[in-house]
N, C-alpha and C. Protein backbone atom coordinates (compact mmCIF):
# COMPACT_ATOMS: atom_id res chain seq x y z
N UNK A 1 -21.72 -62.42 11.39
CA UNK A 1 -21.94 -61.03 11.04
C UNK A 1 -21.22 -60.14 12.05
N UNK A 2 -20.35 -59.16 11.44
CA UNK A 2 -19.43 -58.20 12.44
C UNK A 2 -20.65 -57.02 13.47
N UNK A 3 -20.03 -56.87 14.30
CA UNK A 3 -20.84 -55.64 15.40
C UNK A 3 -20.35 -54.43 14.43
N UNK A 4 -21.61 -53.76 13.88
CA UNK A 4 -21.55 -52.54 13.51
C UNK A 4 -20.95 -51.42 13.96
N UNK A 5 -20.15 -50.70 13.61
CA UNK A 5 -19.82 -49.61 14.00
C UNK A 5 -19.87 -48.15 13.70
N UNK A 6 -20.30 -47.22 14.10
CA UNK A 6 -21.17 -46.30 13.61
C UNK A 6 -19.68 -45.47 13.20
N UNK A 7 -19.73 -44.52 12.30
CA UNK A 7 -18.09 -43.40 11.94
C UNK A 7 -18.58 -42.60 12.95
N UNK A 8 -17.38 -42.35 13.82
CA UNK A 8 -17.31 -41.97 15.12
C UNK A 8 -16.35 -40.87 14.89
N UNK A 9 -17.11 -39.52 15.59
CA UNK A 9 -16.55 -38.23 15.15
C UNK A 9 -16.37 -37.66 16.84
N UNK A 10 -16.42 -38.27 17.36
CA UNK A 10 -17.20 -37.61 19.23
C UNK A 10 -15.53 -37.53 19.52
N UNK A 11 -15.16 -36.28 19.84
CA UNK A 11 -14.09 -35.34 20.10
C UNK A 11 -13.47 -35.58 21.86
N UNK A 12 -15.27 -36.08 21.87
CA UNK A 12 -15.06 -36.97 23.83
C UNK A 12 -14.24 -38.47 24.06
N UNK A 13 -14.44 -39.28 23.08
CA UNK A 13 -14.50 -40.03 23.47
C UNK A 13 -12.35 -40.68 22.99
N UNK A 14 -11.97 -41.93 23.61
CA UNK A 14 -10.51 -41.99 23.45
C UNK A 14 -10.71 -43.50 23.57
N UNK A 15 -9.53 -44.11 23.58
CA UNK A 15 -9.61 -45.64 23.27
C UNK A 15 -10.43 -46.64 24.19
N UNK A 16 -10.12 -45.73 25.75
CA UNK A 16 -10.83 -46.76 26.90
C UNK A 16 -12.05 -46.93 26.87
N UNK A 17 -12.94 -45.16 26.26
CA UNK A 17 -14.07 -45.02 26.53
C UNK A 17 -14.64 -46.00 25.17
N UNK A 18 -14.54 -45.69 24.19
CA UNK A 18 -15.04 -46.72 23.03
C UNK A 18 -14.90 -48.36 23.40
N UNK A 19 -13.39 -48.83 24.50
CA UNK A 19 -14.23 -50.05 24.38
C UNK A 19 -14.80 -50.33 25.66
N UNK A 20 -14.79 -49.43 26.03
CA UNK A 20 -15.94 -49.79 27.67
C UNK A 20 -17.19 -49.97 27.33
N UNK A 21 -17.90 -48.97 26.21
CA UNK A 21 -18.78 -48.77 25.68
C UNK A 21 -19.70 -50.19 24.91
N UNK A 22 -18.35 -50.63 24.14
CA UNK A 22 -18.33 -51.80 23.43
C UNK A 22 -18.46 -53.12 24.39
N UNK A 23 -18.32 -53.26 25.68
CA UNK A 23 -17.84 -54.42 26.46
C UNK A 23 -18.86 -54.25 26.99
N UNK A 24 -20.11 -53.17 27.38
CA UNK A 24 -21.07 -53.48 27.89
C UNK A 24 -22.39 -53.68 27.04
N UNK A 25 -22.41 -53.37 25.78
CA UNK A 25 -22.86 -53.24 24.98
C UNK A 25 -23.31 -54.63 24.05
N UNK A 26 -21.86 -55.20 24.05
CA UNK A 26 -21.78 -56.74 23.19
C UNK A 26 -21.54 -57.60 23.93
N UNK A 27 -20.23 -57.38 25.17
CA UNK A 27 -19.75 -58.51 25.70
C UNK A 27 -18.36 -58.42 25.44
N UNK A 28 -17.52 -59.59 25.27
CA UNK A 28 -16.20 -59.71 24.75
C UNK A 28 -15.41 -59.49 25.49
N UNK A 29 -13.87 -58.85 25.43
CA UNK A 29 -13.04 -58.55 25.95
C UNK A 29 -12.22 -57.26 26.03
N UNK A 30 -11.62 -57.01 27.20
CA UNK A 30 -11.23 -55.50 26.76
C UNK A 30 -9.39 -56.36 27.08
N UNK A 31 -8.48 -55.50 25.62
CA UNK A 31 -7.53 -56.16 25.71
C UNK A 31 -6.63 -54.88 25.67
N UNK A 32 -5.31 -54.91 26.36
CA UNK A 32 -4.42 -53.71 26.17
C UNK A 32 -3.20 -54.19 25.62
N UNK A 33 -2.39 -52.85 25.18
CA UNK A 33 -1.14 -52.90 24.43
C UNK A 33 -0.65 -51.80 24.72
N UNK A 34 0.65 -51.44 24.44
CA UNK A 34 1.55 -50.14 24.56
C UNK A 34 0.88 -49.34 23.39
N UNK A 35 0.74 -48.08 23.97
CA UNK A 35 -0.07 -46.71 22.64
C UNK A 35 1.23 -47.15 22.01
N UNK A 36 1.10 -46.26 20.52
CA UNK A 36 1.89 -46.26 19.65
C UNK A 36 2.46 -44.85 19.50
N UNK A 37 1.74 -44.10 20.41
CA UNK A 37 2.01 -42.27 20.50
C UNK A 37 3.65 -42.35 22.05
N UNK A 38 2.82 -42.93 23.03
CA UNK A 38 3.17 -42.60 24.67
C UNK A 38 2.97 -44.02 25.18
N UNK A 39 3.88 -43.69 26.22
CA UNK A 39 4.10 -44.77 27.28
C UNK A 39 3.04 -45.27 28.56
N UNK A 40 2.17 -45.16 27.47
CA UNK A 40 0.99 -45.75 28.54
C UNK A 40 0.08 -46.47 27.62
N UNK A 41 -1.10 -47.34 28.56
CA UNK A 41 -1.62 -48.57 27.20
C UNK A 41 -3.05 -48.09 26.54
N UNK A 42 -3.08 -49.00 25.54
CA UNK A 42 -4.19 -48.69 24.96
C UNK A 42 -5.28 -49.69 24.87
N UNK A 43 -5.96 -49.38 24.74
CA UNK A 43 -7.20 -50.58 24.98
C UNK A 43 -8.36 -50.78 23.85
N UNK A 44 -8.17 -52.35 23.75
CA UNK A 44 -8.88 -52.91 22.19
C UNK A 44 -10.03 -53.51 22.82
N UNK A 45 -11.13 -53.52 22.37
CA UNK A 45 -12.35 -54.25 22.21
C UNK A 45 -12.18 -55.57 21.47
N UNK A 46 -12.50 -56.60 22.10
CA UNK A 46 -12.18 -57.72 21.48
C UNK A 46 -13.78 -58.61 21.33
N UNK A 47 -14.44 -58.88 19.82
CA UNK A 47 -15.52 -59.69 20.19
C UNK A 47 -14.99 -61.28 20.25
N UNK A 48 -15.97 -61.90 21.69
CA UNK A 48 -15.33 -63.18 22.03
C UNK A 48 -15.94 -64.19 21.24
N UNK A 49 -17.04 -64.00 20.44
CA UNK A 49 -17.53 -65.06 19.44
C UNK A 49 -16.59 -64.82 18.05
N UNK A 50 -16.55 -63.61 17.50
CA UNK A 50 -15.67 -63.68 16.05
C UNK A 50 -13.61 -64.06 16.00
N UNK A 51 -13.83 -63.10 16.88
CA UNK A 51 -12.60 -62.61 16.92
C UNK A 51 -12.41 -61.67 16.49
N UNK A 52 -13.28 -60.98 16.74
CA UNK A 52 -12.54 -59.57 15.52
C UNK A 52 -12.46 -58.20 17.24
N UNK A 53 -12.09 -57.48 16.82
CA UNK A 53 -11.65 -56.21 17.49
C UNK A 53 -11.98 -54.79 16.67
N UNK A 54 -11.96 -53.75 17.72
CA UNK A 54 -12.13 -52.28 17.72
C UNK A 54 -11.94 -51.77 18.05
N UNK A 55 -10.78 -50.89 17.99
CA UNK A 55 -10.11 -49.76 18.57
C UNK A 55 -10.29 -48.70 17.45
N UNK A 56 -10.16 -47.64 18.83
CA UNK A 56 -10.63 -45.77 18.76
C UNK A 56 -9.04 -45.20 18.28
N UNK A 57 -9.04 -44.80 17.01
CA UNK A 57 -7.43 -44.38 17.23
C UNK A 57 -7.89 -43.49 16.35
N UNK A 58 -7.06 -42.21 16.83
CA UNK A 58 -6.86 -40.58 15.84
C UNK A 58 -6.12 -41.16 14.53
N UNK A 59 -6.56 -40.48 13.44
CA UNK A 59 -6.40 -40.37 11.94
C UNK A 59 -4.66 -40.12 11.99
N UNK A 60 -4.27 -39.42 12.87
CA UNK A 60 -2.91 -39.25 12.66
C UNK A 60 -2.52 -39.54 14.35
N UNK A 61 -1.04 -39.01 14.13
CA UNK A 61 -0.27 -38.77 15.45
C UNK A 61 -0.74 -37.33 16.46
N UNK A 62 -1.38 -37.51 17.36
CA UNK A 62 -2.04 -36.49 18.57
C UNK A 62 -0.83 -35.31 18.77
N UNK A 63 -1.38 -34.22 19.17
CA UNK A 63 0.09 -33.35 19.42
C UNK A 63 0.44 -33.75 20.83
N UNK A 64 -0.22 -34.10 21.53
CA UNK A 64 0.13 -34.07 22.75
C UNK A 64 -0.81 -34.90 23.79
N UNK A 65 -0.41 -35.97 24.55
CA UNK A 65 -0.75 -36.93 25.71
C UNK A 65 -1.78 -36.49 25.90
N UNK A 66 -2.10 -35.35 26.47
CA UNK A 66 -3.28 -34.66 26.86
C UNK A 66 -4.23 -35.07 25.76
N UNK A 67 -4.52 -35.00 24.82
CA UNK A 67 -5.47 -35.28 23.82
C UNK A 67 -5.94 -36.43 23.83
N UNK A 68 -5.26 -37.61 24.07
CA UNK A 68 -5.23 -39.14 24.35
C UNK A 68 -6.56 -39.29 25.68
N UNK A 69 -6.18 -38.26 26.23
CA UNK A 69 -6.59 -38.58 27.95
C UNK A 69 -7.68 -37.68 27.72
N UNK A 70 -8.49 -36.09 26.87
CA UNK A 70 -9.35 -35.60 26.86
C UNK A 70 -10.71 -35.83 26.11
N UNK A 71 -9.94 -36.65 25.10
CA UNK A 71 -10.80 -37.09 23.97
C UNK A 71 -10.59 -36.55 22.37
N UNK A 72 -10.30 -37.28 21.59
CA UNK A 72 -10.31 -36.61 20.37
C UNK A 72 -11.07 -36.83 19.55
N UNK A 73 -10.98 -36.23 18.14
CA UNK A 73 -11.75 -36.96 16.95
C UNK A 73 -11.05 -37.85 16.06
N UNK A 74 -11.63 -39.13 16.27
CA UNK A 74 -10.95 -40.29 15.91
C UNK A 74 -11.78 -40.75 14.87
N UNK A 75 -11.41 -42.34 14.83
CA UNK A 75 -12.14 -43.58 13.84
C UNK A 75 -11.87 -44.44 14.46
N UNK A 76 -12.64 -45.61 14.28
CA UNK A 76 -12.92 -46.94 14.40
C UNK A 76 -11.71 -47.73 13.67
N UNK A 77 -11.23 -48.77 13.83
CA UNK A 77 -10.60 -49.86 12.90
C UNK A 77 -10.92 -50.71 13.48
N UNK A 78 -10.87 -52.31 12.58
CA UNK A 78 -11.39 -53.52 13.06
C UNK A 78 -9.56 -54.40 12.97
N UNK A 79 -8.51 -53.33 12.72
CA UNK A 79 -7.01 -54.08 12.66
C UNK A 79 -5.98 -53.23 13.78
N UNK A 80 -5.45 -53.67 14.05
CA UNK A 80 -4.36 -53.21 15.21
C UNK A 80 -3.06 -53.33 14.30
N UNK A 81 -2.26 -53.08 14.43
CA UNK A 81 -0.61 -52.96 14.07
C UNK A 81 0.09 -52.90 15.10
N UNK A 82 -0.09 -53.56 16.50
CA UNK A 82 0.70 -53.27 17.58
C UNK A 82 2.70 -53.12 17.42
N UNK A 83 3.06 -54.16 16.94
CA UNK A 83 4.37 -53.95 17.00
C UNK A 83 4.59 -55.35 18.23
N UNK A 84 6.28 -54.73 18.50
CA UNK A 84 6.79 -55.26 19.66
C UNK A 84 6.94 -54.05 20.80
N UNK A 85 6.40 -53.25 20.74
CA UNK A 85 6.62 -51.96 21.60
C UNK A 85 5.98 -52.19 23.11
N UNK A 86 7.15 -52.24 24.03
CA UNK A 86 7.22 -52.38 25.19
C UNK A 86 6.53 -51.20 25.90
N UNK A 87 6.07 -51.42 27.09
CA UNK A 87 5.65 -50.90 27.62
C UNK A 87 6.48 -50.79 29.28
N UNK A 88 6.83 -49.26 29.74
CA UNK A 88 7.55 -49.46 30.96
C UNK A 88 6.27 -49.49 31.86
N UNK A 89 7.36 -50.07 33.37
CA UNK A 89 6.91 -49.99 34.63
C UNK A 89 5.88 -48.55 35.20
N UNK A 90 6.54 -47.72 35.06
CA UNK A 90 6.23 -46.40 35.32
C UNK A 90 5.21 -46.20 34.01
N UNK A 91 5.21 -46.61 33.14
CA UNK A 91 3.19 -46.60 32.19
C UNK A 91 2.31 -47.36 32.38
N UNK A 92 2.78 -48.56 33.04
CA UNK A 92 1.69 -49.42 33.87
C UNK A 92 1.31 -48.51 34.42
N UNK A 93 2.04 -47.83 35.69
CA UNK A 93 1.13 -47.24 36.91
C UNK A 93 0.26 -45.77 36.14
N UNK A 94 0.96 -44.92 35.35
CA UNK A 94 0.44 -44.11 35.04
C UNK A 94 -0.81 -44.25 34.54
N UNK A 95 -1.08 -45.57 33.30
CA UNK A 95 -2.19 -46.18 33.00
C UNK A 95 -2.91 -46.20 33.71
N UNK A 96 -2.91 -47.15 35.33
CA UNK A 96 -4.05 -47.51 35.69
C UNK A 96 -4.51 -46.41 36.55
N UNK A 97 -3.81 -45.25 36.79
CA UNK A 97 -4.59 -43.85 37.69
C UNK A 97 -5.58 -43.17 36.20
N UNK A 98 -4.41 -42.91 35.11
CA UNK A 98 -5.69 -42.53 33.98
C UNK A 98 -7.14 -43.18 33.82
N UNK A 99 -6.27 -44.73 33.57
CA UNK A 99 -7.74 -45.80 33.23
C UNK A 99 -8.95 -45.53 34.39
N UNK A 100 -8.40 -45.45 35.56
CA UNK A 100 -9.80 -45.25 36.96
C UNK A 100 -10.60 -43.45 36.55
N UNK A 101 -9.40 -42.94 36.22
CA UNK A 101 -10.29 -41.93 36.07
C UNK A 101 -11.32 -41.10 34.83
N UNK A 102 -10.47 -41.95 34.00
CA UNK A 102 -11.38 -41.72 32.52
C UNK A 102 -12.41 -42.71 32.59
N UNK A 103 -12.38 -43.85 33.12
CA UNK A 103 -13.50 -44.68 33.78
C UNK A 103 -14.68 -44.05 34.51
N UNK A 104 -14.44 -43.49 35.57
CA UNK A 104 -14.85 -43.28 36.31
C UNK A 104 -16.15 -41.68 35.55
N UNK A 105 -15.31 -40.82 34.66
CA UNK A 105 -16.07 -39.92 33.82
C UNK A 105 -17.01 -40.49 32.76
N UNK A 106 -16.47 -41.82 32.35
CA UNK A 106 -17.29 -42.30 31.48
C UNK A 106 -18.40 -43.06 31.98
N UNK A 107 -18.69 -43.53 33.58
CA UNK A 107 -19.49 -43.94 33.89
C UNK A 107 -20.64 -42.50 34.30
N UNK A 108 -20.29 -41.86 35.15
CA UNK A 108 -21.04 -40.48 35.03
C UNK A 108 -21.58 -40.00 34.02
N UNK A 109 -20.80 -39.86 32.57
CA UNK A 109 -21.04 -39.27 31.94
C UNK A 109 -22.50 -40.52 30.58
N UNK A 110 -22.03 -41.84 30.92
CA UNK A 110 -23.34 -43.06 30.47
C UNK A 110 -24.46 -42.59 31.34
N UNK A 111 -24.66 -42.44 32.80
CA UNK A 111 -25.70 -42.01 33.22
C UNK A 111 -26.45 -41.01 32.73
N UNK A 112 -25.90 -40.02 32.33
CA UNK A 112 -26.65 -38.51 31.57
C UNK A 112 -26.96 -38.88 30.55
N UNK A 113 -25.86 -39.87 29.95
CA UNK A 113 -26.88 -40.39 28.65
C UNK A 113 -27.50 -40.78 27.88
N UNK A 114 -27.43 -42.40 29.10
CA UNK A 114 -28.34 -43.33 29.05
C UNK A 114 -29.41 -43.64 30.02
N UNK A 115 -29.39 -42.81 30.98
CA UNK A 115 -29.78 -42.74 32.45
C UNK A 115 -29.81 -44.18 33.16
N UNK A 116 -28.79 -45.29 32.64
CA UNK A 116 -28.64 -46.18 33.52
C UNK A 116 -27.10 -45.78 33.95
């Protein structure tokens, strides 16, 4: 039986935060790939008993990076379409200063609203 997923309208939340959410929640794996917008990665929820996955991706193309990194209003999918799309050196690093810090809001921001 698949992990439910509720239609997700939260304007906060962006790919890392949905599967951080998901990885403490179920378990599994958190897996990355090159966005399909920008040169920095994106991050899939992977369950480690099915195999199946969940990524947070906007209905369309974002106007702008910033939206990626503030939060938009997205959806759920249980399919990826990655491609062969490379990812540079210089979006690694950019990634992992975003990833610590959208991390880092999303742990603050689980406390207020889960109070663990």
């Amino acid at each position: 039986m698949p992990v439910e997923s509720p239609p997700f309208t939260n304007r906060d939340m962006n790919c890392l935060t949905h599967a951080l959410d998901r990885l403490i929640e179920h378990g599994g794996y958190l897996s990355l790939r090159c966005s399909h917008n920008w040169d920095v990665l994106h991050a899939i929820w992977q369950d480690a008993r099915r195999a199946e996955i969940s990524n947070y991706v906007p209905p369309k193309r974002l106007r702008c990076p910033a939206q990626s990194i503030l939060g938009f209003e997205g959806e759920v999918r249980t399919t990826d379409e990655c491609g062969d799309r490379r990812i540079t050196p210089n979006g690694v690093v950019a990634s992992a200063f975003l990833f610590f810090w959208i991390a880092l809001a999303w742990r603050i921001g689980l406390f207020f609203r889960k109070g663990r």
